[in-house]
Protein backbone atom coordinates (compact mmCIF):
# COMPACT_ATOMS: atom_id res chain seq x y z
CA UNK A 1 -1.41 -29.06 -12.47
CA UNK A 2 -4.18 -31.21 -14.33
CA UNK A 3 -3.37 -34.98 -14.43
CA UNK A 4 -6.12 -36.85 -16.20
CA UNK A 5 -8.71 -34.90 -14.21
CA UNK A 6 -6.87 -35.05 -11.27
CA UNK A 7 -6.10 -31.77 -9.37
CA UNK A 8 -1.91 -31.62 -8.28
CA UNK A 9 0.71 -29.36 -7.11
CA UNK A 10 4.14 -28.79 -8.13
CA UNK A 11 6.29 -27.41 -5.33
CA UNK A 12 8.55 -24.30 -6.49
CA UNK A 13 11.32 -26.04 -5.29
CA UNK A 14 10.42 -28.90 -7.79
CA UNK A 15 10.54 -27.03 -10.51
CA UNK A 16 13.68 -26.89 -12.89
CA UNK A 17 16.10 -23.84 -12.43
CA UNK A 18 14.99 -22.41 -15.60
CA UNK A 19 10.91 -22.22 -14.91
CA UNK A 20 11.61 -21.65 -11.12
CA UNK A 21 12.24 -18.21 -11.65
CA UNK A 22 9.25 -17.21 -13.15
CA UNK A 23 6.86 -20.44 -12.68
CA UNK A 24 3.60 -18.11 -14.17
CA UNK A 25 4.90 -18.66 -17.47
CA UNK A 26 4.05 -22.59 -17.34
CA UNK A 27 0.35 -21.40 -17.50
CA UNK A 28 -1.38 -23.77 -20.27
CA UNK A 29 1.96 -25.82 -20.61
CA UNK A 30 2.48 -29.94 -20.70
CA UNK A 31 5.41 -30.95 -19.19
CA UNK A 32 6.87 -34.11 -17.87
CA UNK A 33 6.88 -34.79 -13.72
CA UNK A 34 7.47 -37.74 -11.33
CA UNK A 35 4.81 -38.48 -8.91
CA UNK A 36 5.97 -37.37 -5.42
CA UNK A 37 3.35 -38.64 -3.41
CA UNK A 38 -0.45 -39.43 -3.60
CA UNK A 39 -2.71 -39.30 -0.86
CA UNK A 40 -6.31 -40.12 -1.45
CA UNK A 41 -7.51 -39.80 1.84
CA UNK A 42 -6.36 -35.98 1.64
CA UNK A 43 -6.92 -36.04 -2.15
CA UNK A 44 -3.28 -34.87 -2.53
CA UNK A 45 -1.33 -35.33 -5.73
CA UNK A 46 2.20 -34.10 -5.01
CA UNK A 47 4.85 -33.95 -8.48
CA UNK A 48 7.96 -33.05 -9.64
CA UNK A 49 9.41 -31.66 -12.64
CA UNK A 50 12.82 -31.82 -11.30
CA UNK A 51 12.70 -35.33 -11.04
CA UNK A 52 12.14 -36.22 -14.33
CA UNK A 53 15.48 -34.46 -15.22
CA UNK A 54 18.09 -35.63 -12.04
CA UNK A 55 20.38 -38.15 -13.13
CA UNK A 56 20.88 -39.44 -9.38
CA UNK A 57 18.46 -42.51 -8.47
CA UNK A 58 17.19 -42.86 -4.97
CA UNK A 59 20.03 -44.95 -3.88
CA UNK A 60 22.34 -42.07 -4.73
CA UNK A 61 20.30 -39.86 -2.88
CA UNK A 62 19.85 -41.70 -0.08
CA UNK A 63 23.85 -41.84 0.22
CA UNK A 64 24.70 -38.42 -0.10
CA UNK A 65 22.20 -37.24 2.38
CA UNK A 66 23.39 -39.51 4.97
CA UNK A 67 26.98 -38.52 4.10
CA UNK A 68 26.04 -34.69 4.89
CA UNK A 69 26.88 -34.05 8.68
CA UNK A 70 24.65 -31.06 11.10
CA UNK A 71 27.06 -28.83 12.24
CA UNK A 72 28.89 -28.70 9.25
CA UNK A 73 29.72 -26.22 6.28
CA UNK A 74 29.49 -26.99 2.54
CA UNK A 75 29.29 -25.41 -0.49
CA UNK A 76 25.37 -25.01 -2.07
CA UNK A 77 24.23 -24.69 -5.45
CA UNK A 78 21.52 -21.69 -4.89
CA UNK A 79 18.26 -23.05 -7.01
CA UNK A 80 15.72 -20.01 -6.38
CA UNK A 81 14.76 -17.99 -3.84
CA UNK A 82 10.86 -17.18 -2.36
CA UNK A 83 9.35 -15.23 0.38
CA UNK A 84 10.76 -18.21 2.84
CA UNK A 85 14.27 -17.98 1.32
CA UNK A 86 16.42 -19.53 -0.32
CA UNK A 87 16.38 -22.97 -2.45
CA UNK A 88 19.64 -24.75 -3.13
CA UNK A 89 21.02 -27.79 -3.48
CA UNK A 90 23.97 -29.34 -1.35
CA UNK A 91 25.91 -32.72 -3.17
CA UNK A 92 22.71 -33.03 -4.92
CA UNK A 93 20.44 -32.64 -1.66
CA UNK A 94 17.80 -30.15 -1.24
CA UNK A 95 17.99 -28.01 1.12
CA UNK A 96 16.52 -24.55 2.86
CA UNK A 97 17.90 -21.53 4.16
CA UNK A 98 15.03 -19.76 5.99
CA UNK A 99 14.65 -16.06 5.76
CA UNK A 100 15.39 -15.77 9.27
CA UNK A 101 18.22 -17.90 8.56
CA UNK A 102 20.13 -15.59 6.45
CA UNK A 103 21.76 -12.62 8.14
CA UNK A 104 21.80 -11.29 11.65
CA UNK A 105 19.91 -8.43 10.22
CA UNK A 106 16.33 -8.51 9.41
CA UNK A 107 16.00 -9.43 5.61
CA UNK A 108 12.94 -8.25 3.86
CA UNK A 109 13.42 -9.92 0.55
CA UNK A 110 16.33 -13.32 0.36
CA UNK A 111 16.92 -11.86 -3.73
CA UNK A 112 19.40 -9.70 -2.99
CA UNK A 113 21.36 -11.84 -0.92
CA UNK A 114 22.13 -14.16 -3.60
CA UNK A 115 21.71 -15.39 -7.45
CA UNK A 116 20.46 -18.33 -9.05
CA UNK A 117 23.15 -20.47 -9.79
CA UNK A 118 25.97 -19.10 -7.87
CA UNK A 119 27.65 -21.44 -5.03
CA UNK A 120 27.37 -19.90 -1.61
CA UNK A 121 29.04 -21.51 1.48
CA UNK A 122 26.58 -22.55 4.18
CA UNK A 123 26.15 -24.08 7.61
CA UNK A 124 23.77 -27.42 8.32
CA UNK A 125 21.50 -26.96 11.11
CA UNK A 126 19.37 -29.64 10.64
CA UNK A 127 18.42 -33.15 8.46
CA UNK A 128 14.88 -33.77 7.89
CA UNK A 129 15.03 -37.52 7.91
CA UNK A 130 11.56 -38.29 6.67
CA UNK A 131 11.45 -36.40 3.22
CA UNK A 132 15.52 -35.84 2.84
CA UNK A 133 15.91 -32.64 3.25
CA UNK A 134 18.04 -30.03 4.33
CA UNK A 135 17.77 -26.52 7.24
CA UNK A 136 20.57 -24.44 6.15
CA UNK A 137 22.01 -21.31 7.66
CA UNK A 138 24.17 -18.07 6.25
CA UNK A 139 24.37 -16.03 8.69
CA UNK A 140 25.82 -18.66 11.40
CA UNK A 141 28.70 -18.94 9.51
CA UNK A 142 29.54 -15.11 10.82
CA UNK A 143 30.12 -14.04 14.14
CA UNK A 144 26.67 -12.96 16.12
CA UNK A 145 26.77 -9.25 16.54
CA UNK A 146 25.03 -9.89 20.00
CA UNK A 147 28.04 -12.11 21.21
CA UNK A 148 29.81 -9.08 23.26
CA UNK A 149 27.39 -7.19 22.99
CA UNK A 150 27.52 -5.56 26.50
CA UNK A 151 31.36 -4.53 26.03
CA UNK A 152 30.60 -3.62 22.52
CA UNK A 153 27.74 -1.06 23.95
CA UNK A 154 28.75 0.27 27.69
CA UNK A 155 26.28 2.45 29.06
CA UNK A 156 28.73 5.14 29.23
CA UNK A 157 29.24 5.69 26.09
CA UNK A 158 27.55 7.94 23.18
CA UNK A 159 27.08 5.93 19.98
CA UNK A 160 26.30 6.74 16.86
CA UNK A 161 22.93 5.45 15.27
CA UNK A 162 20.43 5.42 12.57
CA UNK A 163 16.46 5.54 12.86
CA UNK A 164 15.64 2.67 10.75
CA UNK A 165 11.74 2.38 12.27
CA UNK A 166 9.24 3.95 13.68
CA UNK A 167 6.48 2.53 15.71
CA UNK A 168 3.41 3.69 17.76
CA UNK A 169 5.42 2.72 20.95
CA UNK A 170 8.67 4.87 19.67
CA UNK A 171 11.43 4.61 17.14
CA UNK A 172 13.91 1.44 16.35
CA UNK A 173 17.58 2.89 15.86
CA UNK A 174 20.31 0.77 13.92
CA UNK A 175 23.73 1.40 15.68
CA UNK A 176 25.04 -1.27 12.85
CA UNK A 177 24.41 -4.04 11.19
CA UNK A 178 22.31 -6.80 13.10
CA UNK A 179 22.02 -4.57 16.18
CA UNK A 180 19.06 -2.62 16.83
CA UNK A 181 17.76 -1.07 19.71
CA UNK A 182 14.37 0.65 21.10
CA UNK A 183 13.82 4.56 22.21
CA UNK A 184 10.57 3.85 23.88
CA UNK A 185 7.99 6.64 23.38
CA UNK A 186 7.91 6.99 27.44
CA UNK A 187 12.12 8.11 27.12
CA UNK A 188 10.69 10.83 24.61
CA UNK A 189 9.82 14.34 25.88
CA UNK A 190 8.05 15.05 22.87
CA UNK A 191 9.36 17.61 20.66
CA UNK A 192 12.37 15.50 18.86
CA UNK A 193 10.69 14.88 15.66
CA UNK A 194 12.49 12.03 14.56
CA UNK A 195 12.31 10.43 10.98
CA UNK A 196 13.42 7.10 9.25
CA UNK A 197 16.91 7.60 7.76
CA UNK A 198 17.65 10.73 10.29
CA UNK A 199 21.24 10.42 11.93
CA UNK A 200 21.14 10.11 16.24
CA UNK A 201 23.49 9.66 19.26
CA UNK A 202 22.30 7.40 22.12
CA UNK A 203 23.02 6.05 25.23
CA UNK A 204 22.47 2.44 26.35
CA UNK A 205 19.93 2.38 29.13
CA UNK A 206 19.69 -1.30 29.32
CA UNK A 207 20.45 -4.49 27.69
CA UNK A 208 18.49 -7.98 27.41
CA UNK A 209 21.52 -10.26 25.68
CA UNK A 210 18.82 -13.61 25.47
CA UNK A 211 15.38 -11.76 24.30
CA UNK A 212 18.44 -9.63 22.18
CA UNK A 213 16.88 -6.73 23.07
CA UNK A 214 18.60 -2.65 23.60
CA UNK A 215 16.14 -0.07 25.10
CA UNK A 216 18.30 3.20 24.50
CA UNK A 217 17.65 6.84 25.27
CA UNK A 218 18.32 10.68 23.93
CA UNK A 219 21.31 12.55 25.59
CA UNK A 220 19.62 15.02 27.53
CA UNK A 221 19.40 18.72 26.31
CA UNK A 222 20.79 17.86 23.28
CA UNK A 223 19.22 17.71 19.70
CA UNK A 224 20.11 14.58 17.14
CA UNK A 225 21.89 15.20 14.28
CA UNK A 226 19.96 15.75 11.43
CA UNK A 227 20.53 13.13 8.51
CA UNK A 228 18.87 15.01 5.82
């Protein structure tokens, strides 16, 4: 943004709900913003349009973040979403959930997750006292997939999988959701042609519950099953 010759920036998360979907569109606009912060050391002009529109003064704010408790759940207004993941709002109090914050599963793309304006419930990790704002979590209000993971996966045992990656060190195999493991190229005799989306049975070789790491191997003398 332009302010009287004065270069600023708008955070996404400062935007209203209805431009913070597709922010491009304010290209060439005027609209009305609150002055976040100004720095002139850093020449740093910080606004918001969001501010001009909330109806709850500092005091208010002030109250309801120190009301919200870490550890707990409550129920968020989802604002937007972004490459980091998702904006929303809890009791008027902005928060975050990070990307890596949202399932036990690697997500890609926080969208398809959730919708602006729907109420999700989440979990409070963590209250950033200096600017007010919220660390949120999805997926730690569901049980960690690596919790048993040991008498989920005994070595003994064939298990159905998925090759959901492939890398120059060998192929990453879903055996479900939030629980991948590794057939290192060296466990390989090299003739199994694998591909992404083809359907496998594995063993566990070995398990590293903290680094939540699986290295798992072929059954020997015998061919996955195809997928496609």
């Amino acid at each position: 943004v332009d302010f009287m010759g004065v270069r600023g920036v708008i955070p996404k998360i400062q935007l209203v709900a209805e431009h913070m979907a597709s922010p491009e569109k304010l290209t060439g606009q005027r609209i009305k913003v609150k002055v976040l912060e100004v720095d002139e050391v850093k020449n740093r002009l910080v606004v918001s349009e969001k501010a001009v529109h909330s109806s709850m003064s500092n005091k208010e704010l002030e109250k309801q973040f120190a009301e919200i408790e870490v550890g707990k759940s409550y129920d968020a207004l989802v604002l937007g979403t972004s490459e980091f993941g998702i904006f929303c709002e809890v009791h008027g109090v902005e928060g975050l959930i990070h990307i890596s914050e949202i399932s036990w599963e690697k997500v890609h793309d926080a969208s398809l997750f959730v919708q602006n304006g729907e109420t999700v419930p989440v979990f409070v990790v963590e209250k950033n006292q200096t600017d007010m704002k919220l660390n949120l979590s999805l997926k730690r209000l569901t049980l960690d997939p690596w919790g048993n993971i040991e008498e989920t996966y005994p070595k003994d045992k064939l298990i159905d999988g998925e090759v959901v990656r492939k890398e120059r060190y060998g192929y990453f195999v879903r055996l479900a959701p939030g629980i991948e493991g590794l057939i290192h190229i060296s466990k390989l005799r090299g003739n199994e042609n694998l591909n992404v989306g083809q359907k496998v049975q594995v063993y566990v070789e070995r398990i590293n519950t903290p680094e939540r790491r699986m290295s798992l191997v072929l059954p020997d003398g015998q061919k996955p099953v195809l997928y496609r």
